[in-house]
N, C-alpha and C. Protein backbone atom coordinates (compact mmCIF):
# COMPACT_ATOMS: atom_id res chain seq x y z
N UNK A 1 -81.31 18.35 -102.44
CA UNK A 1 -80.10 19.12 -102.60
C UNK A 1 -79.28 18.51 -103.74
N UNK A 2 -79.09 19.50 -104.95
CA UNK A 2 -78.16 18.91 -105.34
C UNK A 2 -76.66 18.85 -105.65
N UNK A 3 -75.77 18.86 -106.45
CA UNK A 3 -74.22 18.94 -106.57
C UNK A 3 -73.94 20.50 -106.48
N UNK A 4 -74.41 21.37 -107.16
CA UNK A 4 -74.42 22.23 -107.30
C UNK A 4 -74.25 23.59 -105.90
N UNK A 5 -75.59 23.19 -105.28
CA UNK A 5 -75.72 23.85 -103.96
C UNK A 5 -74.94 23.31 -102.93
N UNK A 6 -74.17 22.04 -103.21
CA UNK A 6 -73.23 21.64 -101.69
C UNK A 6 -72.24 22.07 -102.37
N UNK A 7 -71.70 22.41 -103.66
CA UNK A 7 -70.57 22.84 -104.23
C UNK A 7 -70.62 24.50 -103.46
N UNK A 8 -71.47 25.02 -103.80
CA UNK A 8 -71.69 26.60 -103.51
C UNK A 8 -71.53 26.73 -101.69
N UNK A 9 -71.95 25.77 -101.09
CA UNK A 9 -72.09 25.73 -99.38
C UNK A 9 -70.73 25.60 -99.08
N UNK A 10 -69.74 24.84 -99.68
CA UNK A 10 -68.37 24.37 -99.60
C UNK A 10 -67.63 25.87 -99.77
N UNK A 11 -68.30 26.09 -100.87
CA UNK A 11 -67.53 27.57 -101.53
C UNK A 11 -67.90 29.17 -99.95
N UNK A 12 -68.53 28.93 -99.59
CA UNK A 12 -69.33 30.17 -99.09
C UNK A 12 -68.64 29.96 -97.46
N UNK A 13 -68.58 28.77 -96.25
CA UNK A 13 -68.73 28.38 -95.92
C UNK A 13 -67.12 27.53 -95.74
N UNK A 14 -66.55 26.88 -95.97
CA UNK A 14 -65.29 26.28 -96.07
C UNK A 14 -65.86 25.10 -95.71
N UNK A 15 -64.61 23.91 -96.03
CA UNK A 15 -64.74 22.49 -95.69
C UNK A 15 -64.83 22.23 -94.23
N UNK A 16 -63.65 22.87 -93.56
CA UNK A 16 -64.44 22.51 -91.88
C UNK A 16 -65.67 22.83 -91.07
N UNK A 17 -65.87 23.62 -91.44
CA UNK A 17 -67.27 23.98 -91.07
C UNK A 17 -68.42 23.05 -91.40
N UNK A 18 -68.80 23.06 -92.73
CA UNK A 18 -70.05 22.06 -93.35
C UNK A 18 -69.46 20.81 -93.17
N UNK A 19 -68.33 20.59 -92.49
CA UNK A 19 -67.77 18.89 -92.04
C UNK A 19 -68.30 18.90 -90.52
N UNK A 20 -68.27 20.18 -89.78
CA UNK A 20 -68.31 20.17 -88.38
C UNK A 20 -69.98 20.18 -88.45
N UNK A 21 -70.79 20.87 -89.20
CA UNK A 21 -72.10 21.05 -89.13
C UNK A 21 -72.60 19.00 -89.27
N UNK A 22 -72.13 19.13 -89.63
CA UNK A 22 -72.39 17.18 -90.51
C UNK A 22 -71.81 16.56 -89.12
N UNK A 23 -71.02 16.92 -88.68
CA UNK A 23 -70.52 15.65 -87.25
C UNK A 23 -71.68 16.19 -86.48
N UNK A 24 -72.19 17.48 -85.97
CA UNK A 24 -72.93 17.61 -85.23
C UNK A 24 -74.47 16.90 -85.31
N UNK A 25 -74.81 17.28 -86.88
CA UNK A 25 -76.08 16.45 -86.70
C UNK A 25 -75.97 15.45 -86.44
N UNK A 26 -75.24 14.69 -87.40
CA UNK A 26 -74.83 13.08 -86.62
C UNK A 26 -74.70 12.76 -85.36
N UNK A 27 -74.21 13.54 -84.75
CA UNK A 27 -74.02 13.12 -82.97
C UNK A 27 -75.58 13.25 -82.63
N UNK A 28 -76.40 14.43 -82.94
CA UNK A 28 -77.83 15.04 -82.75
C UNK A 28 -78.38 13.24 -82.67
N UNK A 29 -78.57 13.21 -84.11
CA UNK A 29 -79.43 11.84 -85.08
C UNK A 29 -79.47 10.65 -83.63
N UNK A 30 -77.38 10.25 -83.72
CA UNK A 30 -77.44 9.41 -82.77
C UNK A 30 -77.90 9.26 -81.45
N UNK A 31 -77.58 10.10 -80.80
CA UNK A 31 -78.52 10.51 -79.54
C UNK A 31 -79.85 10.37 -79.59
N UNK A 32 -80.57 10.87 -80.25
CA UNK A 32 -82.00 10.61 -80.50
C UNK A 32 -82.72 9.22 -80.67
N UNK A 33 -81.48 8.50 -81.48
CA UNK A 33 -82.02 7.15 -81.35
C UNK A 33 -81.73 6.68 -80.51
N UNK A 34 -80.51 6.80 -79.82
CA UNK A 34 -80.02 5.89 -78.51
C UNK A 34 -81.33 6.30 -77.48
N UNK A 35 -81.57 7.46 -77.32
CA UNK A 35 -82.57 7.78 -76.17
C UNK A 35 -83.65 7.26 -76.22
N UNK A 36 -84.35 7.52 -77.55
CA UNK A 36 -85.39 7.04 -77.88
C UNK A 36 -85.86 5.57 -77.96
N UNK A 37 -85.12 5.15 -78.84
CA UNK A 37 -85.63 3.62 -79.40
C UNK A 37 -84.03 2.54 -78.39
N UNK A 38 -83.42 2.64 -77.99
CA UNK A 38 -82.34 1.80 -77.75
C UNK A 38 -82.61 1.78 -75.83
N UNK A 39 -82.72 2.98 -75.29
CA UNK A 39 -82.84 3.06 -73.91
C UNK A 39 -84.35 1.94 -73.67
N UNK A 40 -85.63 2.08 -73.84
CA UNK A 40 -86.31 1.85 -73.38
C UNK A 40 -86.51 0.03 -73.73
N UNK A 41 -85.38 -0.55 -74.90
CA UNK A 41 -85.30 -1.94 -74.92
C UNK A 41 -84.28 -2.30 -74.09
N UNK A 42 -83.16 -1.34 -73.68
CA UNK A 42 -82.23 -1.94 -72.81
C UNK A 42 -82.89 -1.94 -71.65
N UNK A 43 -83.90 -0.75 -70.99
CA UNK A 43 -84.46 -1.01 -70.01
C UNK A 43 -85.18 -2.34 -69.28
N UNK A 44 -86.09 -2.63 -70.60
CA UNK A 44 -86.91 -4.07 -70.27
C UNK A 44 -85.90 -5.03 -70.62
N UNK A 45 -84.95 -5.04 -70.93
CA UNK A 45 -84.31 -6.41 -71.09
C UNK A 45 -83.71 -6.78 -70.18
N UNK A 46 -82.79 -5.01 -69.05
CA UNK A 46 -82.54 -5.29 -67.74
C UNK A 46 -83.19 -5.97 -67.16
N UNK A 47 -84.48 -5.18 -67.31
CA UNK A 47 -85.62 -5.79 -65.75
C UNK A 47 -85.85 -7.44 -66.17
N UNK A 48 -86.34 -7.86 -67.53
CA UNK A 48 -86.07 -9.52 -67.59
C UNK A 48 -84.66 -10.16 -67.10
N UNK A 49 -83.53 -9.82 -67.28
CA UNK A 49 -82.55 -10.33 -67.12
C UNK A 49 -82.47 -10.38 -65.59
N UNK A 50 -82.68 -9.13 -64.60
CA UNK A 50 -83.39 -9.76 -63.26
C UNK A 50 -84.20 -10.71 -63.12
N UNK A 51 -84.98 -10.55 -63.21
CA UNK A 51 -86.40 -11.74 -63.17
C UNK A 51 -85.44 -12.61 -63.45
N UNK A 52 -85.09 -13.55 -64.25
CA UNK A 52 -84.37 -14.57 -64.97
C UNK A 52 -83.29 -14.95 -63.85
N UNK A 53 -82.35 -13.85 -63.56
CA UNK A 53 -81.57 -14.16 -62.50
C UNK A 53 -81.83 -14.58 -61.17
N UNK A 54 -83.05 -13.98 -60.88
CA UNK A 54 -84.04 -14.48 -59.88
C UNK A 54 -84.63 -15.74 -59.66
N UNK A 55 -84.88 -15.85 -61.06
CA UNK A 55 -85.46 -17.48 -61.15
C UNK A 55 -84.69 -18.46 -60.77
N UNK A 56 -83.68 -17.82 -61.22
CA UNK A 56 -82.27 -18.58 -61.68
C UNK A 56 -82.21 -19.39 -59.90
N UNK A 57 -81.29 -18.30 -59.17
CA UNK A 57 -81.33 -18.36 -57.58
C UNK A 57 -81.89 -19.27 -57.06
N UNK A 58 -83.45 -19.12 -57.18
CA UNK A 58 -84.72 -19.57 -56.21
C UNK A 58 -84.50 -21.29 -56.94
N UNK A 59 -84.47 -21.43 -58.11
CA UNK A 59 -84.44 -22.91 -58.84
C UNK A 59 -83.02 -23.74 -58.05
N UNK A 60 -82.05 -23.03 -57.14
CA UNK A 60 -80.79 -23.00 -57.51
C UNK A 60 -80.93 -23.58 -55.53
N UNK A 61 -81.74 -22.49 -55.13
CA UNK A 61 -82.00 -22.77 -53.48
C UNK A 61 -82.68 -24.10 -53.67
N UNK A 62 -83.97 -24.57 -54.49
CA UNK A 62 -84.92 -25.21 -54.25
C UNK A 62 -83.68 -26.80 -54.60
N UNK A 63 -83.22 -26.86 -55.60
CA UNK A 63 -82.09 -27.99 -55.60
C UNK A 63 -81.72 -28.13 -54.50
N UNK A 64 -80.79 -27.27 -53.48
CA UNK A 64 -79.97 -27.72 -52.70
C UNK A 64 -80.80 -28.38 -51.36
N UNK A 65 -81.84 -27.70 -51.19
CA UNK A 65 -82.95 -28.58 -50.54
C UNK A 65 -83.24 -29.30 -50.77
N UNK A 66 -83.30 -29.76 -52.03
CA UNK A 66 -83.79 -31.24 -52.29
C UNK A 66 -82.80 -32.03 -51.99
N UNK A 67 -81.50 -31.86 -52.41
CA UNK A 67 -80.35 -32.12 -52.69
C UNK A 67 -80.35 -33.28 -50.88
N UNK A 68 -79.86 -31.78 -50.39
CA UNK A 68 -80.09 -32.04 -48.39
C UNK A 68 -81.23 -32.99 -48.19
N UNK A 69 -82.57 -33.06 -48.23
CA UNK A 69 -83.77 -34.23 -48.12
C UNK A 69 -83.26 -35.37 -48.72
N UNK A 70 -83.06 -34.95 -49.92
CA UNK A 70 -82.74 -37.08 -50.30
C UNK A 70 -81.86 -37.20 -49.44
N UNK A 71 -81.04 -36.46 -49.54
CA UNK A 71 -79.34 -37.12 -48.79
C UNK A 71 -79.81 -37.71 -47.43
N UNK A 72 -80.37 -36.97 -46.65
CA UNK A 72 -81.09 -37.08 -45.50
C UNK A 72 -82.06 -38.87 -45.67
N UNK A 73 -82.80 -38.63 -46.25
CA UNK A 73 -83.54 -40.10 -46.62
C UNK A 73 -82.85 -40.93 -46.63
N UNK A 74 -81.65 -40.82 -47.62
CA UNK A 74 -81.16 -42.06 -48.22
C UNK A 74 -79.96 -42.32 -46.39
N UNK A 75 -79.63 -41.53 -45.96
CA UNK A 75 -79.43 -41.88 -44.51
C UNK A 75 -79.97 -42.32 -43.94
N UNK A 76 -80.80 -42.18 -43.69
CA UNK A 76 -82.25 -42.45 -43.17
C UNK A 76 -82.10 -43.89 -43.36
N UNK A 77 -82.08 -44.03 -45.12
CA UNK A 77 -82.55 -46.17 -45.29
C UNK A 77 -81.77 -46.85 -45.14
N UNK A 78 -80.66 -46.10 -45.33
CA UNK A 78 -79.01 -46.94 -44.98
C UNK A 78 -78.60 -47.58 -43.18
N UNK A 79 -79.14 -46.69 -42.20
CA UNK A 79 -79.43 -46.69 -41.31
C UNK A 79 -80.09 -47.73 -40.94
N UNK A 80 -81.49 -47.87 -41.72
CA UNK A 80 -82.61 -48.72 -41.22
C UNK A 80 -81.86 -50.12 -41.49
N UNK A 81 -81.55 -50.08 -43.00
CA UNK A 81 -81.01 -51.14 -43.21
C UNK A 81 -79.92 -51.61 -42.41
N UNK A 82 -78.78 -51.27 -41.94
CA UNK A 82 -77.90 -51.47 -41.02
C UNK A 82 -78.71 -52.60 -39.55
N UNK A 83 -79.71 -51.38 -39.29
CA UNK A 83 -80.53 -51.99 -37.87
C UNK A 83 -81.39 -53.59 -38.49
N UNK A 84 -81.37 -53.61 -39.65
CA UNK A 84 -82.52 -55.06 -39.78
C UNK A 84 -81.17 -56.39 -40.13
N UNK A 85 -80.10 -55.75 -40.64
CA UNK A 85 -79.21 -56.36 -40.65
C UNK A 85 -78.36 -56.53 -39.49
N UNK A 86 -78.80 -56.35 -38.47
CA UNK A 86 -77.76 -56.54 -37.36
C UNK A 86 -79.26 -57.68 -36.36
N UNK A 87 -80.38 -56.79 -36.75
CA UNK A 87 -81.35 -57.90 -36.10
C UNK A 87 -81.58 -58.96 -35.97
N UNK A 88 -81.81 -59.26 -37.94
CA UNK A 88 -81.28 -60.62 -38.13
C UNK A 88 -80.12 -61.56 -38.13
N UNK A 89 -79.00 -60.62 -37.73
CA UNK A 89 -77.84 -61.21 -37.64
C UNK A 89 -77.84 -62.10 -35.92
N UNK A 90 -78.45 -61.07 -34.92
CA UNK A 90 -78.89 -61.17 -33.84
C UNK A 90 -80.35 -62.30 -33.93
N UNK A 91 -80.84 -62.05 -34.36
CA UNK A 91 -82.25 -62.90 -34.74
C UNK A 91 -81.59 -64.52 -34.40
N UNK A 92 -80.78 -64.98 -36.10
CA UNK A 92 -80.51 -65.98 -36.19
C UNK A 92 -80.05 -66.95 -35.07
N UNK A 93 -78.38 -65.75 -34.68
CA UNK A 93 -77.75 -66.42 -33.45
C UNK A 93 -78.48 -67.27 -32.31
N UNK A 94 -79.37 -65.83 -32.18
CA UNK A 94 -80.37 -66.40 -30.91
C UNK A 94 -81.11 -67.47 -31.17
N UNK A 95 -81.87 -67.72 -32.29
CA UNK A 95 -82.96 -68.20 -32.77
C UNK A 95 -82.15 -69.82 -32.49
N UNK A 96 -81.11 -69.98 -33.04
CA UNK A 96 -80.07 -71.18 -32.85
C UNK A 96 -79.85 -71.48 -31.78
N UNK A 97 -79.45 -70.59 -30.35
CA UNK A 97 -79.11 -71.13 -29.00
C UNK A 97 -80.69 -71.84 -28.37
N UNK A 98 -82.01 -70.81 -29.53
CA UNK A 98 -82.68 -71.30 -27.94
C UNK A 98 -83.36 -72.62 -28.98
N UNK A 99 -82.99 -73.34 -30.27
CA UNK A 99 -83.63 -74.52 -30.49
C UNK A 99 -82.34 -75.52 -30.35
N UNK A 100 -81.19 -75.35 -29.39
CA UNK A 100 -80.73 -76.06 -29.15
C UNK A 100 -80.75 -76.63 -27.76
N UNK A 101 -81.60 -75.86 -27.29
CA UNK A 101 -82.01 -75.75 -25.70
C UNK A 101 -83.00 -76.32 -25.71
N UNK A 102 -84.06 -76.39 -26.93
CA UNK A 102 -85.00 -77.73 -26.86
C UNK A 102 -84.34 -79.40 -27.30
């Protein structure tokens, strides 16, 4: 197309019109790509961004379990330790009354 024939379309036709014909395709154009090429990457990027969030969660549960087990353990040795330290505390005492009894 050249100067000539959009001069003559302007002339035949008025400025709002061949302005309104021009917004319409444009809206047309855009749509077409949004549907086409833009929907079906937002689609899969949803469904990864689940997955991911998913991962996310399950990595998120599996910590706090661990989290709870050590804690648990380290009770556990603190405990033990307490009992060998009171044994030998007990140990000694005793161990002293009865070699004074020999």
């Amino acid at each position: 197309m050249n100067i000539d024939q959009i001069v003559l379309i302007i002339n035949e036709l008025g400025y709002p019109v061949l302005m309104t014909l021009g917004m319409g395709y444009f809206i047309w154009y855009v749509w077409q790509y949004v549907t086409k090429k833009l929907k079906p990457t937002i689609s899969a990027s949803h469904k990864m961004l689940i997955n991911l969030l998913d991962q996310i969660r399950m990595l998120d549960n599996d910590m706090i379990r661990l989290t709870v087990k050590l804690n648990m353990i380290l009770e556990g040795l603190e405990e033990k330790e307490k009992r060998d330290n009171d044994k030998q505390k007990n140990g000694r005492s005793g161990n002293k009354g009865v070699e004074k009894s020999k």
